[in-house]
Protein backbone atom coordinates (compact mmCIF):
# COMPACT_ATOMS: atom_id res chain seq x y z
CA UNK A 1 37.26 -55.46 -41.12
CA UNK A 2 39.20 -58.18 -42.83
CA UNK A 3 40.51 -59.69 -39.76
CA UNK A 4 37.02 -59.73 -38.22
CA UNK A 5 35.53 -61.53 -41.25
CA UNK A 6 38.41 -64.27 -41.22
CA UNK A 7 37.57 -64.47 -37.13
CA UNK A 8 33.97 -64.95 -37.76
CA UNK A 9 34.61 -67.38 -40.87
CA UNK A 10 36.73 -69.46 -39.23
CA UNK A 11 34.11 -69.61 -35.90
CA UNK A 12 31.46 -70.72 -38.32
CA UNK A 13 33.52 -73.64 -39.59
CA UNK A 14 34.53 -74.94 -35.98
CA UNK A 15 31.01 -74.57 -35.06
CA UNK A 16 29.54 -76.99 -37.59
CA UNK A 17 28.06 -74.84 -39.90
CA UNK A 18 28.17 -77.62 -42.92
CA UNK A 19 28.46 -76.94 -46.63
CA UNK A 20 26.60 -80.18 -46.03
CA UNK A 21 23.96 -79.38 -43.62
CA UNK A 22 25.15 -80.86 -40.99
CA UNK A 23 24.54 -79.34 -37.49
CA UNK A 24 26.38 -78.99 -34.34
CA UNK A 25 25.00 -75.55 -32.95
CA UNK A 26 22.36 -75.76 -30.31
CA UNK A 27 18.39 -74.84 -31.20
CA UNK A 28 16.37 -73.62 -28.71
CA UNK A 29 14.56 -76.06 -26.95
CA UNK A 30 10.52 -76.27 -27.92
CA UNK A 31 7.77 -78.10 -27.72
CA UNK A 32 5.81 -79.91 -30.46
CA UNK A 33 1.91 -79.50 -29.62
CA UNK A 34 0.15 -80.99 -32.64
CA UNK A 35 1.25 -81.34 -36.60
CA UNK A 36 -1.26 -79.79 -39.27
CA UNK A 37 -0.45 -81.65 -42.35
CA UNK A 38 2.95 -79.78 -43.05
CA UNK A 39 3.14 -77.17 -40.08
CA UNK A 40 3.86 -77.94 -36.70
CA UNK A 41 2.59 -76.14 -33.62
CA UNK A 42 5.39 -75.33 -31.07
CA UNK A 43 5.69 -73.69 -28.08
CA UNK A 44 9.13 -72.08 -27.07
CA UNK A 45 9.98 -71.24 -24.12
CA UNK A 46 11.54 -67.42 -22.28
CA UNK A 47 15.06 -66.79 -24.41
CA UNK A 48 18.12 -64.45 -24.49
CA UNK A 49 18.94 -62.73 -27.82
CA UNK A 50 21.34 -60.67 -29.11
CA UNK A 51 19.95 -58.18 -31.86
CA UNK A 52 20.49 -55.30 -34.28
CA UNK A 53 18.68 -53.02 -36.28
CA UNK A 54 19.59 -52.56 -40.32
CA UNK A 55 18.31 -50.48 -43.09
CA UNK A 56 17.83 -51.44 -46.29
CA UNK A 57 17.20 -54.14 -48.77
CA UNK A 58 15.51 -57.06 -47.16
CA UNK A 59 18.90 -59.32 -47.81
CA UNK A 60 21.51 -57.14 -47.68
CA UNK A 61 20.28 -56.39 -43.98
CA UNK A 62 20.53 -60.36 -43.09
CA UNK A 63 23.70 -59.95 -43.88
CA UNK A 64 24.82 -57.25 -42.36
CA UNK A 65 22.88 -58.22 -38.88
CA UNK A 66 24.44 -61.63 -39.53
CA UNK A 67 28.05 -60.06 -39.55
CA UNK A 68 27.68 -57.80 -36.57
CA UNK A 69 26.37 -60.20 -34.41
CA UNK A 70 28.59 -63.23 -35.40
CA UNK A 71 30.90 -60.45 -34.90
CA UNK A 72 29.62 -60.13 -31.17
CA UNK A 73 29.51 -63.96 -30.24
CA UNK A 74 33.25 -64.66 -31.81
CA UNK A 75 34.77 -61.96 -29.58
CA UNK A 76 33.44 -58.34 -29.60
CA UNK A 77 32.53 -57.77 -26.40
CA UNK A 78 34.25 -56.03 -23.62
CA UNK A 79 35.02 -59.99 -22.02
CA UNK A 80 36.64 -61.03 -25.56
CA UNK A 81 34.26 -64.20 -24.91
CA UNK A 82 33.31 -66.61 -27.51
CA UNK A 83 29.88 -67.40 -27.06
CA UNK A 84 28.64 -70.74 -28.66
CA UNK A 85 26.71 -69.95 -31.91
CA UNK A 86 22.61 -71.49 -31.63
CA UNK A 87 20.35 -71.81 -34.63
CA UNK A 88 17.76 -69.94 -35.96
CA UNK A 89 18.61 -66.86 -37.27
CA UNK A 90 14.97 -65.00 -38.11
CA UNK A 91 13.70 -62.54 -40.53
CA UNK A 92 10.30 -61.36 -40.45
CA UNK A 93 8.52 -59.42 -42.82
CA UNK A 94 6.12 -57.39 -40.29
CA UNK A 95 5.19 -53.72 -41.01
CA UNK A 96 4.38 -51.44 -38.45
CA UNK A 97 4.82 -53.35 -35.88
CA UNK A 98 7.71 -55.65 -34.16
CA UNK A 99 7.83 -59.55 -34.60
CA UNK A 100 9.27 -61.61 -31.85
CA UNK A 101 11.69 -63.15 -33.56
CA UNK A 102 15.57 -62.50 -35.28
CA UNK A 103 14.70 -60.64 -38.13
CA UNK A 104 11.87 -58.47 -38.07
CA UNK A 105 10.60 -55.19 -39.70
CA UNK A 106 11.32 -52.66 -37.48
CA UNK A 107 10.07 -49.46 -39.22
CA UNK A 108 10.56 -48.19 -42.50
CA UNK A 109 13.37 -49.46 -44.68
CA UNK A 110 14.97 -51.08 -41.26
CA UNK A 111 15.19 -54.98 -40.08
CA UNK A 112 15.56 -56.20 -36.45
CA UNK A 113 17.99 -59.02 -36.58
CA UNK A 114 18.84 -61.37 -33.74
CA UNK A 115 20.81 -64.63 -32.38
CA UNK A 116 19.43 -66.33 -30.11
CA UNK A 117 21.64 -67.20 -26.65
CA UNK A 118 22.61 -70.44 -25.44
CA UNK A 119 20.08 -72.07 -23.21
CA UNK A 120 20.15 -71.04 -19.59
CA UNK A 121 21.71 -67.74 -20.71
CA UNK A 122 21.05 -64.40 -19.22
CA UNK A 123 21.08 -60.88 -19.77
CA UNK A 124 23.37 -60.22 -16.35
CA UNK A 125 25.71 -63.06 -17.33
CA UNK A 126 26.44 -62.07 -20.55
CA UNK A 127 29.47 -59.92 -21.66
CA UNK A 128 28.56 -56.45 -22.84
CA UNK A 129 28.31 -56.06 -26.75
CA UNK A 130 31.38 -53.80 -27.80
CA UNK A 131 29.61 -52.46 -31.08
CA UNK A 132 26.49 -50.38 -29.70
CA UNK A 133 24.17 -51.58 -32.79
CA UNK A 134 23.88 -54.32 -30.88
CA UNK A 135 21.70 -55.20 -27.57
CA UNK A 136 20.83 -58.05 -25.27
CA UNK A 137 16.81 -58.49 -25.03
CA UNK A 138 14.57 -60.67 -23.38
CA UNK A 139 12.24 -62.95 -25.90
CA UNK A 140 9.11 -64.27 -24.55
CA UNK A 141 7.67 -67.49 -24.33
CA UNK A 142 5.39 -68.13 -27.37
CA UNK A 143 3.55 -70.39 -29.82
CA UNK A 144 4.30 -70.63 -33.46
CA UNK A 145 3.48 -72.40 -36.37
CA UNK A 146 6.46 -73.28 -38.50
CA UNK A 147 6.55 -74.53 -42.00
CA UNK A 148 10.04 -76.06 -43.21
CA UNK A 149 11.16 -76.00 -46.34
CA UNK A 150 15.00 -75.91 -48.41
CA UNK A 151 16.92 -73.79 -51.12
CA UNK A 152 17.85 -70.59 -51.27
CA UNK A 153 16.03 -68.24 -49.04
CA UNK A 154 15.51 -65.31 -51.88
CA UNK A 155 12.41 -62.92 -51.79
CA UNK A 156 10.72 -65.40 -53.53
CA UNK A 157 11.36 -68.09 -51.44
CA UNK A 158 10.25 -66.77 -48.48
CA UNK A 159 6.76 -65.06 -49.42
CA UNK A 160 6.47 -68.25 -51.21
CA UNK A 161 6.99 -70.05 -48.18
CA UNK A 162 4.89 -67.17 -45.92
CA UNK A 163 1.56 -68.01 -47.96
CA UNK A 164 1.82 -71.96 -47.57
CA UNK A 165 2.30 -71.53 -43.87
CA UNK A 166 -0.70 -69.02 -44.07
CA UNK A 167 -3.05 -70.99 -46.45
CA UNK A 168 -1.73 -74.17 -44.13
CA UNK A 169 -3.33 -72.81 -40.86
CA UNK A 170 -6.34 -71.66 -42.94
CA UNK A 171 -9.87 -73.06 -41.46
CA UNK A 172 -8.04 -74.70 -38.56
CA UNK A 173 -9.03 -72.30 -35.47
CA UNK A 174 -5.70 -70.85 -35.24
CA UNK A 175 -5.69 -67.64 -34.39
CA UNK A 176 -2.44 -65.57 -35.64
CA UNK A 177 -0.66 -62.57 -34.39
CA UNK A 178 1.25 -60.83 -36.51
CA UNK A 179 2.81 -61.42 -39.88
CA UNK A 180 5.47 -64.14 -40.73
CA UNK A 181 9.18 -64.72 -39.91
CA UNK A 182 11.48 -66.45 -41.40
CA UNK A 183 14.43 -68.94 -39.41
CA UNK A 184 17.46 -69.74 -41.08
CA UNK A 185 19.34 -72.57 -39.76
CA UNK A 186 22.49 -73.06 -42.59
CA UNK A 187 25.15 -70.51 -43.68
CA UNK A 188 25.13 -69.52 -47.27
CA UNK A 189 27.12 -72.25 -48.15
CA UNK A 190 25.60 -75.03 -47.49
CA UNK A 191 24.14 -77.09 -50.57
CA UNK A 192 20.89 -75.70 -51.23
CA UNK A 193 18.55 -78.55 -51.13
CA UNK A 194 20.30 -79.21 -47.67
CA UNK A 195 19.87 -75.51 -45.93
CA UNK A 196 17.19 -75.47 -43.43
CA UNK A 197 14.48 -72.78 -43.44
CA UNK A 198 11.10 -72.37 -41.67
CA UNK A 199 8.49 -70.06 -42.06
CA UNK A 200 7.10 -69.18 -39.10
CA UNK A 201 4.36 -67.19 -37.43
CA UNK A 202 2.90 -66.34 -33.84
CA UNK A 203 -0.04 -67.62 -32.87
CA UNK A 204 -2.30 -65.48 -30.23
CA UNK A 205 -4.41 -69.10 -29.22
CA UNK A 206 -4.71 -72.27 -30.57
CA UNK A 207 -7.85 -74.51 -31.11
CA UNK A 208 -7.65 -78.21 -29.31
């Protein structure tokens, strides 16, 4: 477990994850449809990700998702590939139901967790995931709404966060689907006031 940590520690560092918040990794690419004040409307388009399923605490399941599927990108997989590490990492707070996103509540007391794949990737040309908590999956094309904001992403934080993005998109003829998600872009230690974190939610139509 040790050596895996350092191996995943040390991929993070050459990959540009910043105490200083600055950013190497690829995003995936999207498309800015209109700006609402502080949220933006964008539309993403079909992506590979690699995801897990945790239970427990809300946190201690980001990091444990974070670990086994840094884990998978920085080697474990039956290729021993390194796999170029993309920003976000999502969690969503959904209930009863999945979110389409990185981290999302998957039942009771369990959290889907997922990386998103370099662009262009797919399932077939992928290595095979050698810890079997984690899968490949397909992510649709959708349209969010995203709200950025910076700190620490604690509870509070992010339902803080959740109900601007919500009172944000009130009155505008948005129509949502789902609950919100959150995207973090920054490793723990990164300067606060530098990390990178969006609220997010799905949108089922939007008003033009």
């Amino acid at each position: 477990m040790r050596g895996c940590m350092a191996a995943i520690l040390s991929g993070l560092l050459t990959t540009g994850c910043s105490v200083f918040g600055v950013r190497t990794v690829h995003e995936p690419a999207y498309t800015v449809e209109r700006r609402l004040g502080a949220v933006e409307i964008r539309q993403y388009g079909p992506r590979v990700a690699a995801e897990t399923l945790v239970s427990g605490d809300e946190i201690r399941a980001r990091s444990v998702g974070f670990e086994r599927l840094a884990g998978y990108i920085f080697g474990g997989n039956r290729d021993r590939r390194s796999i170029a590490m993309t920003a976000p990492v999502a969690q969503s707070r959904s209930i009863g139901m999945t979110a389409p996103v990185s981290q999302s509540r998957a039942g009771s007391g369990e959290w889907r967790v997922r990386f998103f794949m370099p662009a262009g990737s797919t399932i077939a040309s992928l290595p095979v995931p050698n810890n079997a908590a984690v899968a490949l999956v397909e992510a649709p094309p959708e349209t969010v709404a995203v709200l950025r904001y910076s700190g620490t992403p604690t509870r509070a934080a992010v339902a803080d966060a959740d109900a601007r993005l919500l009172s944000g998109l009130a009155g505008t003829g948005l129509r949502i689907d789902g609950l919100p998600f959150a995207w973090f872009y920054d490793p723990p230690w990164t300067i606060p006031a530098l990390r990178r974190n969006e609220a997010v939610v799905r949108l089922a139509s939007a008003a033009r």
